[in-house]
PDB file of N, CA and C in Angstrom:
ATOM      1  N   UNK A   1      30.897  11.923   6.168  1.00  0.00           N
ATOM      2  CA  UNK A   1      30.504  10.774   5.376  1.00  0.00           C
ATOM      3  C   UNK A   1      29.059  10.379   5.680  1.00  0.00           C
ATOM      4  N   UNK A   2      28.381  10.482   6.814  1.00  0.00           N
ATOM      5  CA  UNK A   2      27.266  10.088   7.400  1.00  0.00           C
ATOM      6  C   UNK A   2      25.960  10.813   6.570  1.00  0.00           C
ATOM      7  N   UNK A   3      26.541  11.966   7.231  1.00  0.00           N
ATOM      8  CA  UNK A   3      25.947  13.251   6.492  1.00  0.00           C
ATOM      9  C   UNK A   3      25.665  13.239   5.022  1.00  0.00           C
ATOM     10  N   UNK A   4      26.869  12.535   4.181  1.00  0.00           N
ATOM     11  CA  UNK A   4      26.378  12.765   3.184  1.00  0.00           C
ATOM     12  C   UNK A   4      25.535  11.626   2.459  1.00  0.00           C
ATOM     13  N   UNK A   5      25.820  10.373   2.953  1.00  0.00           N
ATOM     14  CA  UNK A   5      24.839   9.087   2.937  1.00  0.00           C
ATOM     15  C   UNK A   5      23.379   9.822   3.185  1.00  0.00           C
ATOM     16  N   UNK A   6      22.896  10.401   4.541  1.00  0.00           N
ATOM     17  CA  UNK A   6      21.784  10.787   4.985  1.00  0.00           C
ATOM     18  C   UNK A   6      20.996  11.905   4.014  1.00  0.00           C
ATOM     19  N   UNK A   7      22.135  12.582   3.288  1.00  0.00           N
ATOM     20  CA  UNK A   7      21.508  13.432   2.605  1.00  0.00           C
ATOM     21  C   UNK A   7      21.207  12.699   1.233  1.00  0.00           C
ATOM     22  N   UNK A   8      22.080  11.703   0.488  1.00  0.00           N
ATOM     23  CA  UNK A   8      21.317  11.125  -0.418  1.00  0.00           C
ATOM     24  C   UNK A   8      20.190  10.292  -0.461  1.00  0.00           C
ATOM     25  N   UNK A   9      19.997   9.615   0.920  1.00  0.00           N
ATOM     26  CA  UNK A   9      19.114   8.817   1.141  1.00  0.00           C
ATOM     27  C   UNK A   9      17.619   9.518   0.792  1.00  0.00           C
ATOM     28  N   UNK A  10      18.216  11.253   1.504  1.00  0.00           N
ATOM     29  CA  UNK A  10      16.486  12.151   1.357  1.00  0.00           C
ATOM     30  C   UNK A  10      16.662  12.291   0.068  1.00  0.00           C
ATOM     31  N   UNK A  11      17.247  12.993  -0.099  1.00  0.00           N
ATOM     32  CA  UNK A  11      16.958  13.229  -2.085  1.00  0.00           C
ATOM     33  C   UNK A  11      16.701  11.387  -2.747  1.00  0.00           C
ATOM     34  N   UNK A  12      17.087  10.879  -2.271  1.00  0.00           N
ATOM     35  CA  UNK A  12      16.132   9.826  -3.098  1.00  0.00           C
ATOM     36  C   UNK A  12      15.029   9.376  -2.892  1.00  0.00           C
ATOM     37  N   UNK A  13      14.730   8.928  -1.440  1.00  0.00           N
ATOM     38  CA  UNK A  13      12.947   9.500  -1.103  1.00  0.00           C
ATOM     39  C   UNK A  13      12.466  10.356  -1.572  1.00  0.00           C
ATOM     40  N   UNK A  14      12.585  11.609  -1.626  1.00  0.00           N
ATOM     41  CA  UNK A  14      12.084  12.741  -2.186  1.00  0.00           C
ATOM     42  C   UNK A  14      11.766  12.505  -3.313  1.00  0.00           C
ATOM     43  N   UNK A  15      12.500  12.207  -4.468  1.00  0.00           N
ATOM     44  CA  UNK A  15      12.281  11.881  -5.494  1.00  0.00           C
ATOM     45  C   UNK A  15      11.309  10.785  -5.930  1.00  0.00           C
ATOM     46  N   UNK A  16      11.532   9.570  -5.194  1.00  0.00           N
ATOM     47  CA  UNK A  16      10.689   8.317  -4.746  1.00  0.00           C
ATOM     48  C   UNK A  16       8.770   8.781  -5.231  1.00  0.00           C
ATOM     49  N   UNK A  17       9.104  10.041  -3.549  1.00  0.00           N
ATOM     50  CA  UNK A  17       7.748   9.624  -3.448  1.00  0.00           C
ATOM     51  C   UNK A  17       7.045  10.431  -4.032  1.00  0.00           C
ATOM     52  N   UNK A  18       7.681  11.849  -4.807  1.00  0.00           N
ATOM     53  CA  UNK A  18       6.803  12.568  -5.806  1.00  0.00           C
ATOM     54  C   UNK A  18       7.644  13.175  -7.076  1.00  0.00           C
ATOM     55  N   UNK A  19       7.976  11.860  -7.590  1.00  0.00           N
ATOM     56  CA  UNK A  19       8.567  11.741  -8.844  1.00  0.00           C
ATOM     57  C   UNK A  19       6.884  11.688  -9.644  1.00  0.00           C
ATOM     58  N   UNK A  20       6.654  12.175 -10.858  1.00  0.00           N
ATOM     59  CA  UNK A  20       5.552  12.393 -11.285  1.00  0.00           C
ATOM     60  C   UNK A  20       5.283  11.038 -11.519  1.00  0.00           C
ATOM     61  N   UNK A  21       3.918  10.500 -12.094  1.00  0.00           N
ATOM     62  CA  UNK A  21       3.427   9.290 -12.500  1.00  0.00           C
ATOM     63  C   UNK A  21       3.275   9.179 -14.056  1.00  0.00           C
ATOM     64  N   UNK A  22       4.217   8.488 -14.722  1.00  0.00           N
ATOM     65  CA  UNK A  22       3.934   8.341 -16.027  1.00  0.00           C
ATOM     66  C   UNK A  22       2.634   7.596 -16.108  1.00  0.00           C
ATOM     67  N   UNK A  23       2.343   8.019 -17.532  1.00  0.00           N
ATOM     68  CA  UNK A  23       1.130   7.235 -17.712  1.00  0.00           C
ATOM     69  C   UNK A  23       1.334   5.945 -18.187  1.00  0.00           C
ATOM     70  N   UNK A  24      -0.230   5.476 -17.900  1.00  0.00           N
ATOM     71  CA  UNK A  24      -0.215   3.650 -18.016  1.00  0.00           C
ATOM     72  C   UNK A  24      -0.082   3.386 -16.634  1.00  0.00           C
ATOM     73  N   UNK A  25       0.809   3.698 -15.560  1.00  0.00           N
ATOM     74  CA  UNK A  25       1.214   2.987 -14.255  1.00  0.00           C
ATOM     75  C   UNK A  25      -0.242   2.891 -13.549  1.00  0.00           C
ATOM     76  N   UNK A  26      -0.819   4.105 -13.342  1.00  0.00           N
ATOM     77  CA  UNK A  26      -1.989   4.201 -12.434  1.00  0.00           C
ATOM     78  C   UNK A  26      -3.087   3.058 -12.803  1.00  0.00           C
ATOM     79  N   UNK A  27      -3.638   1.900 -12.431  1.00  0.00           N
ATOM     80  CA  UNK A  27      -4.857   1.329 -12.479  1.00  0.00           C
ATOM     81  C   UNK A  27      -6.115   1.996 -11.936  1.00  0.00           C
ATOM     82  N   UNK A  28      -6.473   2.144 -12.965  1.00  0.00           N
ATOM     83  CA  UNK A  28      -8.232   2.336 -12.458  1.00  0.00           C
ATOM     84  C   UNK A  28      -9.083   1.462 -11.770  1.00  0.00           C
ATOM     85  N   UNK A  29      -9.991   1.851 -10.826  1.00  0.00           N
ATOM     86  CA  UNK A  29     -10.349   0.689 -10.252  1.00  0.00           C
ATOM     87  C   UNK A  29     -11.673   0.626 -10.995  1.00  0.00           C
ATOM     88  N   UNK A  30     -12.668  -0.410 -10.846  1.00  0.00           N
ATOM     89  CA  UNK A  30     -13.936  -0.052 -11.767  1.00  0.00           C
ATOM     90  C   UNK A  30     -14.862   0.843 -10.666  1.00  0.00           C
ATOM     91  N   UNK A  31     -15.660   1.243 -11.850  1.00  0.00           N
ATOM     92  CA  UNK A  31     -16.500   1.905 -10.993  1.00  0.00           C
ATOM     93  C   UNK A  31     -17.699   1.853 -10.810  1.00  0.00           C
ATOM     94  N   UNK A  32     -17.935   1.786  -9.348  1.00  0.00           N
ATOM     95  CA  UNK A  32     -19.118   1.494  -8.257  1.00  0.00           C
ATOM     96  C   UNK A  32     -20.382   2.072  -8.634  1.00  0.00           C
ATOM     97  N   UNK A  33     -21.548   0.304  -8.584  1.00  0.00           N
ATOM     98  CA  UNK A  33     -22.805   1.216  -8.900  1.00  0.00           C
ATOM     99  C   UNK A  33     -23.457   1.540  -7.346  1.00  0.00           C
ATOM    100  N   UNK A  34     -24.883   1.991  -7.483  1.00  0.00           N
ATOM    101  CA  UNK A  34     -25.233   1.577  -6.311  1.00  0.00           C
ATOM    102  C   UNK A  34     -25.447   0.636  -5.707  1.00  0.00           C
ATOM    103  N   UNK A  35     -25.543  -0.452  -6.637  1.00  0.00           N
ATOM    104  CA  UNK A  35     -25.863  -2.084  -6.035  1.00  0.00           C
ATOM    105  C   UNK A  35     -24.972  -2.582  -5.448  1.00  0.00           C
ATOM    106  N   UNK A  36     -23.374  -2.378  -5.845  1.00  0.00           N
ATOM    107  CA  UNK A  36     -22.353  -2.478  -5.013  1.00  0.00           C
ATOM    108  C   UNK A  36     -22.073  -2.494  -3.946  1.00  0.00           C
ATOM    109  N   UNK A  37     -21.984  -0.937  -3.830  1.00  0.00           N
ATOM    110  CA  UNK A  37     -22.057  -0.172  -2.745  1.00  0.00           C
ATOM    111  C   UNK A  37     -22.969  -0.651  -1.552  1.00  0.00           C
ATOM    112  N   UNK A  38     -24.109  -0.850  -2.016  1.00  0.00           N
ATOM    113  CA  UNK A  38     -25.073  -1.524  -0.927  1.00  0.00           C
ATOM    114  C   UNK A  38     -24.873  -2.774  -0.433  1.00  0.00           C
ATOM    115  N   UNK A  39     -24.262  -3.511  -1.371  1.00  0.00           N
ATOM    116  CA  UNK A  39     -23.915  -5.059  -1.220  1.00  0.00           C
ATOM    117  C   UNK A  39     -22.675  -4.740   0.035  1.00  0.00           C
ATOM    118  N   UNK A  40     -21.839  -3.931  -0.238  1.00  0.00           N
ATOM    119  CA  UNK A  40     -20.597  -3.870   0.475  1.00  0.00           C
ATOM    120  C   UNK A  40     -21.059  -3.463   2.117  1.00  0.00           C
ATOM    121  N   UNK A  41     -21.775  -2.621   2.159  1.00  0.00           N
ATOM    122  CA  UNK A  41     -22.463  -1.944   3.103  1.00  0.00           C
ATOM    123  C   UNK A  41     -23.218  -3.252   3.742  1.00  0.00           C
ATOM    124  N   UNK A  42     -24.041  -3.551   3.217  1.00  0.00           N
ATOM    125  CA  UNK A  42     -24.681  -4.922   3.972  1.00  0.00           C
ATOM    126  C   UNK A  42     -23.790  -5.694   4.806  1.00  0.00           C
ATOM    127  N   UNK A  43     -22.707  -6.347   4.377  1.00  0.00           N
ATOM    128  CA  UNK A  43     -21.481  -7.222   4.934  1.00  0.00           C
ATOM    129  C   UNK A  43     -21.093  -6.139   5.995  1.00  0.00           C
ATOM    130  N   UNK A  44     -20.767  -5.042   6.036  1.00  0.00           N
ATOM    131  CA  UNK A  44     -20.227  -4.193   6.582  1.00  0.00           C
ATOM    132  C   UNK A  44     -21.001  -4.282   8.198  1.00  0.00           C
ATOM    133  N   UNK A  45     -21.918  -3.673   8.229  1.00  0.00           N
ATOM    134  CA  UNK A  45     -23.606  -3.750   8.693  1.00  0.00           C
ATOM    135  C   UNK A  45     -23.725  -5.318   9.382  1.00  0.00           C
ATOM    136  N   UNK A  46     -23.538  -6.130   8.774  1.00  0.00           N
ATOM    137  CA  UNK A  46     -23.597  -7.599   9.416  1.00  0.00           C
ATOM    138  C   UNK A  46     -22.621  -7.806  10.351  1.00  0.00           C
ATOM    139  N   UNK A  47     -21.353  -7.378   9.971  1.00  0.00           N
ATOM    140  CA  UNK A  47     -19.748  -7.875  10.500  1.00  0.00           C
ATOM    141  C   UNK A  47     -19.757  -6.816  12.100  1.00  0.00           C
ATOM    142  N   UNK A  48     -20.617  -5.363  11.802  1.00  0.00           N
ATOM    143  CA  UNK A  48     -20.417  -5.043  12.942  1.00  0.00           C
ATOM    144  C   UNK A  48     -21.733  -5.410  13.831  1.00  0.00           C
ATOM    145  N   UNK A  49     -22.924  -5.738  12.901  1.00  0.00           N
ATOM    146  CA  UNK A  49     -23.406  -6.636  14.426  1.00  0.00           C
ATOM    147  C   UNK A  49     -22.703  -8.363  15.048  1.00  0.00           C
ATOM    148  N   UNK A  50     -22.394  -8.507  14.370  1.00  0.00           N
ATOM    149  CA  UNK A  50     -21.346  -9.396  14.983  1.00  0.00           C
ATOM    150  C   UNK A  50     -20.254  -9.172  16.045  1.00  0.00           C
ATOM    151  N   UNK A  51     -19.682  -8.123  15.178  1.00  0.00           N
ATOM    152  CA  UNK A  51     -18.904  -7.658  16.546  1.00  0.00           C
ATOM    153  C   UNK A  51     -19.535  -7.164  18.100  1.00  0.00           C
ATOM    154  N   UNK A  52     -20.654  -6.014  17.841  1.00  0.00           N
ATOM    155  CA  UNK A  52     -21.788  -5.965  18.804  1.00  0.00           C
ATOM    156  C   UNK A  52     -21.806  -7.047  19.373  1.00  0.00           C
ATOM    157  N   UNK A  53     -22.562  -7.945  19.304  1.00  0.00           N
ATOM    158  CA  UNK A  53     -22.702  -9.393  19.894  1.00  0.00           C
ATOM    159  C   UNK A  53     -21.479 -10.191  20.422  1.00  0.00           C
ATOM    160  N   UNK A  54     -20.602 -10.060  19.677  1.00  0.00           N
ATOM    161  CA  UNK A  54     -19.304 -10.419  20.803  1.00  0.00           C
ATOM    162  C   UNK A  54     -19.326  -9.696  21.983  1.00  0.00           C
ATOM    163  N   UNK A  55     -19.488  -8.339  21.685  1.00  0.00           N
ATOM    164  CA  UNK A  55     -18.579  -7.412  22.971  1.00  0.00           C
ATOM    165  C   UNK A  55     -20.029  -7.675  23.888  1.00  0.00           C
ATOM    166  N   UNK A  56     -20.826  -8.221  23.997  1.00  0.00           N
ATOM    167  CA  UNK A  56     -21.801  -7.624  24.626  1.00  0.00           C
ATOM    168  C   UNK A  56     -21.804  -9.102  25.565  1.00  0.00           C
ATOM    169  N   UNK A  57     -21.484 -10.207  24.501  1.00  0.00           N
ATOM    170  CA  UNK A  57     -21.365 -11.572  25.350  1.00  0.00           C
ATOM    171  C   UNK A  57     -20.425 -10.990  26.793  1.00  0.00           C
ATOM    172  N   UNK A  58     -19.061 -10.745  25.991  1.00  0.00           N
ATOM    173  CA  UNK A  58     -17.824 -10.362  26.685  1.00  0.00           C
ATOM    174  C   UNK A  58     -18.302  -9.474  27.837  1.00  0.00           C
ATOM    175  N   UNK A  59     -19.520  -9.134  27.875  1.00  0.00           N
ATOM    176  CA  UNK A  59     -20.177  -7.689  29.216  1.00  0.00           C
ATOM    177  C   UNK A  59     -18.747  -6.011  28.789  1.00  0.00           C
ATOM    178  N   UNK A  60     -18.713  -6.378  27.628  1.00  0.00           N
ATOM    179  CA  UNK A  60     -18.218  -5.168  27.540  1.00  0.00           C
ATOM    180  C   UNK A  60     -19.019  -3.800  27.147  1.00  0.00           C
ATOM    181  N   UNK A  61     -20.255  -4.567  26.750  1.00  0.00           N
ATOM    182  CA  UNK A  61     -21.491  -3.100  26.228  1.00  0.00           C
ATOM    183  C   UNK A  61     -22.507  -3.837  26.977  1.00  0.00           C
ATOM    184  N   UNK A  62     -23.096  -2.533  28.060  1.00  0.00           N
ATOM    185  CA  UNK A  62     -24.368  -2.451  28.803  1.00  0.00           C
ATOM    186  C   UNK A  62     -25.326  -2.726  27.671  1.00  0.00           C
ATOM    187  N   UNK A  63     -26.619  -3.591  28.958  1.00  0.00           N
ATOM    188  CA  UNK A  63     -27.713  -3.860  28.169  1.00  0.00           C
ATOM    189  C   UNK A  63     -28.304  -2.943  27.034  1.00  0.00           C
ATOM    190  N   UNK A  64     -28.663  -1.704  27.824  1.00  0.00           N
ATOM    191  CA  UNK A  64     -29.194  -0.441  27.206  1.00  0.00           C
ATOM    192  C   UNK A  64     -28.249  -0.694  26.037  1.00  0.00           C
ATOM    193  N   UNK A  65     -27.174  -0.180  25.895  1.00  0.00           N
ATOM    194  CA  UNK A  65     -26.284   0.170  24.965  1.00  0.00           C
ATOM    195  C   UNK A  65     -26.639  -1.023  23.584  1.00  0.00           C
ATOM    196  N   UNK A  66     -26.444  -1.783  24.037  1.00  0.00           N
ATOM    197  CA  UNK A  66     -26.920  -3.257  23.421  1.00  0.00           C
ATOM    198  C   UNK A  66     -27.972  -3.089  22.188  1.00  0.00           C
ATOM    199  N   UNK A  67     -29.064  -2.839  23.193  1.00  0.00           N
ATOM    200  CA  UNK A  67     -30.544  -2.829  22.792  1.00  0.00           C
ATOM    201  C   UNK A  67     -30.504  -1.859  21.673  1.00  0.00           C
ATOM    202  N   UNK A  68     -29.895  -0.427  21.894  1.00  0.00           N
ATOM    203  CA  UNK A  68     -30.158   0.258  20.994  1.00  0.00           C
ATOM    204  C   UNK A  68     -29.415   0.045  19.841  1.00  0.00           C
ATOM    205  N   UNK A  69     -27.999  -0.324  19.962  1.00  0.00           N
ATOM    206  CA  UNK A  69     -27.284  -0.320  18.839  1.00  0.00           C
ATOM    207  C   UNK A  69     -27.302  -1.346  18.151  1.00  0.00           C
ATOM    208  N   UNK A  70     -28.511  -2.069  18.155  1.00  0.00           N
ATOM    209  CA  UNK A  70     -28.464  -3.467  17.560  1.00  0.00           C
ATOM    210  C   UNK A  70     -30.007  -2.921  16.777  1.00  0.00           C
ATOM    211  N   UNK A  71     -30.373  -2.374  17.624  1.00  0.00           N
ATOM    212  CA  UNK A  71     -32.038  -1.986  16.577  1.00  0.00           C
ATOM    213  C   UNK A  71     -31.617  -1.363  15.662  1.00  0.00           C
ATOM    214  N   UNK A  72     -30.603  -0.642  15.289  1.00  0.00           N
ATOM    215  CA  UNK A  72     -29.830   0.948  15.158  1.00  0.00           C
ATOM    216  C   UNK A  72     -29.412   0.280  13.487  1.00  0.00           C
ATOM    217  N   UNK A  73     -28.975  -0.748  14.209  1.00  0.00           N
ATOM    218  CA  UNK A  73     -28.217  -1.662  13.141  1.00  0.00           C
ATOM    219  C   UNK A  73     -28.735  -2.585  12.002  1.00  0.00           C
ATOM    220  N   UNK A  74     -29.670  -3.045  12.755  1.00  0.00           N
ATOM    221  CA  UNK A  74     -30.919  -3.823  12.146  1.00  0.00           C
ATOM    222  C   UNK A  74     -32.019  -3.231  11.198  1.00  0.00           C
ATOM    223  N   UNK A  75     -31.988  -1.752  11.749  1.00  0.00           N
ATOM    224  CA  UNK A  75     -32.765  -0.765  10.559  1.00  0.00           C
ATOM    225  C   UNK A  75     -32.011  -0.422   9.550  1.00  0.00           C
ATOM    226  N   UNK A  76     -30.626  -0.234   9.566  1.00  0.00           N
ATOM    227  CA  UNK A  76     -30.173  -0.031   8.574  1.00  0.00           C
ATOM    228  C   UNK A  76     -29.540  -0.960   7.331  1.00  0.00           C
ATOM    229  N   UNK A  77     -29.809  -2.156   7.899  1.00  0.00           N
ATOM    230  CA  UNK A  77     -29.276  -3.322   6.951  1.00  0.00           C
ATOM    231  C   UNK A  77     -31.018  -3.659   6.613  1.00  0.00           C
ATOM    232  N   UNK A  78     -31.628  -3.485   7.280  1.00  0.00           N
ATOM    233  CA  UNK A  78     -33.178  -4.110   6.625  1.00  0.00           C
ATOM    234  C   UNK A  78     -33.251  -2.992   5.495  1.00  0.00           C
ATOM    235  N   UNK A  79     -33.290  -1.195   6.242  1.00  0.00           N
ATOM    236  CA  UNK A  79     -32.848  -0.087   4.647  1.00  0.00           C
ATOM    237  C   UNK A  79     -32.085  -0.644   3.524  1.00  0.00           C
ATOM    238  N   UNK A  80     -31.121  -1.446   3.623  1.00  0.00           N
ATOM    239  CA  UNK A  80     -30.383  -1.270   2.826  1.00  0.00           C
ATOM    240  C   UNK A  80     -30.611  -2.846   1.836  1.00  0.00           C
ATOM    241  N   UNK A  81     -31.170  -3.652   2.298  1.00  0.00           N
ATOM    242  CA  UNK A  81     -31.796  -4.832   2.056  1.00  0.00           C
ATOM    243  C   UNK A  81     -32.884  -4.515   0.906  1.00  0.00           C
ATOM    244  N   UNK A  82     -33.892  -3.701   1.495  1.00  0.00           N
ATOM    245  CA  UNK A  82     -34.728  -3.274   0.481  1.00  0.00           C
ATOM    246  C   UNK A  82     -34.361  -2.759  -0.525  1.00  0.00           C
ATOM    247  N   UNK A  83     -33.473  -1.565  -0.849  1.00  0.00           N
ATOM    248  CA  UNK A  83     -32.896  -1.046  -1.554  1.00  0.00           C
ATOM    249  C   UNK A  83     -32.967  -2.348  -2.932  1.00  0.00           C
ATOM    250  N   UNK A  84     -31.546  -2.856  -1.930  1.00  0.00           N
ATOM    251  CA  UNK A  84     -30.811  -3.700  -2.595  1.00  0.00           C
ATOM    252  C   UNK A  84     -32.331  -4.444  -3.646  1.00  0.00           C
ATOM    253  N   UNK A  85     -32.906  -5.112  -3.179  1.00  0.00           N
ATOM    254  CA  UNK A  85     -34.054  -5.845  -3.430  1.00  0.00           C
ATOM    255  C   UNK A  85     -34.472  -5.074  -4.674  1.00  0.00           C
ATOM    256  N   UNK A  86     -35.312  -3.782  -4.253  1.00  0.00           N
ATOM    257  CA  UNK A  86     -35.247  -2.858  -5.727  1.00  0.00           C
ATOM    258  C   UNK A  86     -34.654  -2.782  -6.852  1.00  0.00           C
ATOM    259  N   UNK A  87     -33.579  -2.824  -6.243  1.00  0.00           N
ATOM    260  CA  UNK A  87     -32.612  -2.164  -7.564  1.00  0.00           C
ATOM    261  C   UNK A  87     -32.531  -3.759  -8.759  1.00  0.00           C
ATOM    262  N   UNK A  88     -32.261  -4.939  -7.696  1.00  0.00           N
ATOM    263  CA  UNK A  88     -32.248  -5.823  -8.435  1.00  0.00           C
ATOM    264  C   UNK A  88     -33.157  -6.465  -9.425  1.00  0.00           C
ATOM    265  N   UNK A  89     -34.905  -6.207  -8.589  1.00  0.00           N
ATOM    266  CA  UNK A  89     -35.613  -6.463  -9.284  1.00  0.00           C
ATOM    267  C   UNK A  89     -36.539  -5.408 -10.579  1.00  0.00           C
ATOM    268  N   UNK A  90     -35.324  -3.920 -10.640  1.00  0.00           N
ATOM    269  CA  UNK A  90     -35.598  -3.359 -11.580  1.00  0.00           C
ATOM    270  C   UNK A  90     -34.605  -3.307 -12.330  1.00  0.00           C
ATOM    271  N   UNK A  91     -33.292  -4.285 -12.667  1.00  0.00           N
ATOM    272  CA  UNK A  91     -32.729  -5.206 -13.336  1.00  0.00           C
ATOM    273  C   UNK A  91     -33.444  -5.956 -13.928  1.00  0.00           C
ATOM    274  N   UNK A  92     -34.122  -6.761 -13.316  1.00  0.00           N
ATOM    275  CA  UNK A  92     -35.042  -8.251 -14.143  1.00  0.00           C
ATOM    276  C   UNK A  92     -35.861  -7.525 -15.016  1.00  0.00           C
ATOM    277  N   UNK A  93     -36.305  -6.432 -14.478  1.00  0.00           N
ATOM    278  CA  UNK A  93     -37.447  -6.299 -15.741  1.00  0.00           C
ATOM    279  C   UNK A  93     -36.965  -5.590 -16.319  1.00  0.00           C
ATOM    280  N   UNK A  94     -36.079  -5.221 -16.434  1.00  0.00           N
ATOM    281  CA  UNK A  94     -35.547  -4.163 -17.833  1.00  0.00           C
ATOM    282  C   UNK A  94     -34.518  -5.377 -18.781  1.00  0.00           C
TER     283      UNK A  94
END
């Protein structure tokens, strides 16, 4: 009896999880420009120097370690700042 509970249980997972996908079900998500992308990246970029700066209060990351991964960090959100800056202000004029 166990056995055969256990065996319907798989054949219905099985089925579950690659029963084909009719259409309509799937949502599309929209799709990403680069301004996005950069916007997302920025927050991203911010949240982990934040975190940096916690752990470092906490003495969990050496000075050295510190120093670099915060410059590391800071170049790439100022990169990505500019970008951003670009792209927007070749929006306005178009």
């Amino acid at each position: 009896m166990i056995l055969l509970l256990c065996a319907l249980l798989t054949i219905g997972l099985f089925l579950y999880v690659f029963a084909p996908v009719r259409e309509g079900e799937l949502v599309r998500g929209e799709d990403k420009t680069r301004l996005s992308f950069l916007r997302e990246r920025k927050e991203v970029i911010y949240e982990n120097l934040r975190d940096l700066n916690f752990e470092y209060k906490a003495g969990k990351v050496p000075d050295a370690d510190f120093q670099k991964a915060r410059t590391e960090l800071e170049a790439e959100a100022a990169a990505a700042l500019a970008e951003i800056e670009d792209l927007e202000q070749g929006r306005r004029r178009s």
